[in-house]
C-alpha atoms as a PDB file:
ATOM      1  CA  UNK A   1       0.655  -2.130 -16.877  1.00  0.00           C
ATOM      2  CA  UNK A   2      -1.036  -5.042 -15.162  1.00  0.00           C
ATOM      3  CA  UNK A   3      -4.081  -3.479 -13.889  1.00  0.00           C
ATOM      4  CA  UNK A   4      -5.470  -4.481 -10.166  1.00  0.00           C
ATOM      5  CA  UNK A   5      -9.226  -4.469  -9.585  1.00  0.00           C
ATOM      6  CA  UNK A   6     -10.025  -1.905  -7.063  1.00  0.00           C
ATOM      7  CA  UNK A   7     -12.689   0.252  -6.032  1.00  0.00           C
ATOM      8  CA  UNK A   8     -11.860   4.237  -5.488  1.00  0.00           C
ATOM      9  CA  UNK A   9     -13.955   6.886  -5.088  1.00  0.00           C
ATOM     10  CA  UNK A  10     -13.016   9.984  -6.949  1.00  0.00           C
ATOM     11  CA  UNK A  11     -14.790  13.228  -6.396  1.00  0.00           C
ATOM     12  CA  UNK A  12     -14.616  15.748  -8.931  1.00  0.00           C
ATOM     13  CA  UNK A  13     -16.235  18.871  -9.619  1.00  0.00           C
ATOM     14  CA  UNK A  14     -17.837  17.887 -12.989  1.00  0.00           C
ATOM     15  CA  UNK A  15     -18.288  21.802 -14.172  1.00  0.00           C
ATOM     16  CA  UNK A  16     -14.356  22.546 -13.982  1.00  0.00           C
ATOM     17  CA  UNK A  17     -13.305  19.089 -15.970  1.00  0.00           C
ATOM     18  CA  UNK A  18     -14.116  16.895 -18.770  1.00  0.00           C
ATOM     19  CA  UNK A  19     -15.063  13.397 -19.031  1.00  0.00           C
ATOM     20  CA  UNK A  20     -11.293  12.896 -20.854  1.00  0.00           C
ATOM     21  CA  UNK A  21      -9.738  15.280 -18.065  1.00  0.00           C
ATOM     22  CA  UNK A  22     -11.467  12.986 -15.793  1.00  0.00           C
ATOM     23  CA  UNK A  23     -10.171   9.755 -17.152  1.00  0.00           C
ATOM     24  CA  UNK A  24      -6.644  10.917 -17.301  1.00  0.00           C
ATOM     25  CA  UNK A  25      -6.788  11.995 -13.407  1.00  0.00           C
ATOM     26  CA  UNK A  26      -8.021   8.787 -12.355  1.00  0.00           C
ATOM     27  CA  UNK A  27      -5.186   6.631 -14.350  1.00  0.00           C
ATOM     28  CA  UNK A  28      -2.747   9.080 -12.899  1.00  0.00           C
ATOM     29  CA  UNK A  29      -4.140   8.015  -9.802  1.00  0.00           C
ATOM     30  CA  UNK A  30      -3.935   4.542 -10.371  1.00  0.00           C
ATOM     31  CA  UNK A  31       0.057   4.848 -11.507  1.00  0.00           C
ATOM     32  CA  UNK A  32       0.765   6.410  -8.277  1.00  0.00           C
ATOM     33  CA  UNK A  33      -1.143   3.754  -5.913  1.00  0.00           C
ATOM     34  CA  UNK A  34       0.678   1.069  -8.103  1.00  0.00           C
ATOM     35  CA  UNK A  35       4.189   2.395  -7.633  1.00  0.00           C
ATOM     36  CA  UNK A  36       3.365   3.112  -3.723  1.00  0.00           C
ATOM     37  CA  UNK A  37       2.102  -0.567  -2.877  1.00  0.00           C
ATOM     38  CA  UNK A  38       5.203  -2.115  -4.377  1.00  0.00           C
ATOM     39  CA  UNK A  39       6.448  -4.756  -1.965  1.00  0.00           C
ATOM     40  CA  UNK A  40       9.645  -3.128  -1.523  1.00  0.00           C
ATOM     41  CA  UNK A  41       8.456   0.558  -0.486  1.00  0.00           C
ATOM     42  CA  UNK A  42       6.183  -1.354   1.744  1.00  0.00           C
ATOM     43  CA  UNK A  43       9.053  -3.006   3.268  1.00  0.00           C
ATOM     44  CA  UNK A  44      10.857   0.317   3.180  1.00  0.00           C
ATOM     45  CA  UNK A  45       8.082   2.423   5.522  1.00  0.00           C
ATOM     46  CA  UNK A  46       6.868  -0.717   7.577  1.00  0.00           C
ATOM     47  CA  UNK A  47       8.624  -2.637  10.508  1.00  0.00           C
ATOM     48  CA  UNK A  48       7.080  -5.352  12.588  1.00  0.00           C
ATOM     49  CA  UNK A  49       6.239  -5.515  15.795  1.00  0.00           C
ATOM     50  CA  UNK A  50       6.658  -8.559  17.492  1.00  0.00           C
ATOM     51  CA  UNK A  51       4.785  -8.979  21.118  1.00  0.00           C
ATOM     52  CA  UNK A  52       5.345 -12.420  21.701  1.00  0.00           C
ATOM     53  CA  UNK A  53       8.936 -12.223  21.237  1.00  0.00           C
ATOM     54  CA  UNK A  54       9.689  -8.681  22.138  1.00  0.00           C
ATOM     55  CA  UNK A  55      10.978  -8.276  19.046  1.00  0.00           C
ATOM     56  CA  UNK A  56      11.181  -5.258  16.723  1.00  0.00           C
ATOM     57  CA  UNK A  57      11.956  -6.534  12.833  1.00  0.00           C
ATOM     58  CA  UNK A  58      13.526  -4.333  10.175  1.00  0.00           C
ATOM     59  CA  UNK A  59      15.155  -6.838   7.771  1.00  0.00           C
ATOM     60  CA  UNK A  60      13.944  -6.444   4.865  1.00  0.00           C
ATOM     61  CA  UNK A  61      13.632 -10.569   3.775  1.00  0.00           C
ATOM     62  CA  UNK A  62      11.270 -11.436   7.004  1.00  0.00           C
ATOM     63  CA  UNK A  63       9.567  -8.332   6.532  1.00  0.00           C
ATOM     64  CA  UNK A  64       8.508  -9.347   2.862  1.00  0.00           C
ATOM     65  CA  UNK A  65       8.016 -12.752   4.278  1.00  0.00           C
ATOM     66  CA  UNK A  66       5.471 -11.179   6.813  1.00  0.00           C
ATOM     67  CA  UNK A  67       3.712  -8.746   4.545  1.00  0.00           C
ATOM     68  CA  UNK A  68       2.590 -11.501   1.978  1.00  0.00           C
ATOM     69  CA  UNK A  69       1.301 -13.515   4.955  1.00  0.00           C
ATOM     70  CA  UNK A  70      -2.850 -13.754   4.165  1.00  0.00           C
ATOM     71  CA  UNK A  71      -2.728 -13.185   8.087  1.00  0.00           C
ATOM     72  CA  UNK A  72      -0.422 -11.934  10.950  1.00  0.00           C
ATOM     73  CA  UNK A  73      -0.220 -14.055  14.310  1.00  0.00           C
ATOM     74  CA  UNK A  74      -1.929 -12.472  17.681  1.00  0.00           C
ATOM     75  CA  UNK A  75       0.117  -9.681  18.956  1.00  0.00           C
ATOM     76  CA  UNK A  76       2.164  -9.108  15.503  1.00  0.00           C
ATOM     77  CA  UNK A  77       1.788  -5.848  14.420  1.00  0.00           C
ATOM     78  CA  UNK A  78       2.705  -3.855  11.071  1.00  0.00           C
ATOM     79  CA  UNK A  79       3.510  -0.338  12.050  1.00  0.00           C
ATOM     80  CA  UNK A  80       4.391   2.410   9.953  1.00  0.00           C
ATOM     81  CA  UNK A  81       7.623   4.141  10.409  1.00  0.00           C
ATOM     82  CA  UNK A  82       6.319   7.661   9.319  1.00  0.00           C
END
């Protein structure tokens, strides 16, 4: 598995678990973040909310298209369907 840098802050109580219990929670973590930030669940939970069109988008090519976008326009929103 390609592994992302990230940062997460894990608290455990260190009395109740080992060091290898530990390590095993933490990669369990990270399997579970990976599979939920796939581009396609994203697409699956999100829509867009256009304001300068009045536009709601659900299709699931533009919404992709959107997501990787480094930044939305003013008054573009990503909302979560949940």
């Amino acid at each position: 598995m390609n592994r992302i840098n990230r940062d997460l802050l894990v608290l455990f109580n260190q009395e109740l678990m080992s060091p290898k219990a530990m390590e095993n929670e933490v990669e369990l973590l990270h399997e579970l973040l990976f599979t939920v930030e796939r581009l396609e669940n994203l697409v699956t939970a999100h829509e867009i909310i256009d304001l300068n069109k009045y536009k709601i988008i659900n299709k699931e090519i533009t919404l992709s298209k959107i997501i990787r976008l480094q930044e939305l326009k003013p008054f573009v929103f990503l909302n979560c369907k949940n």
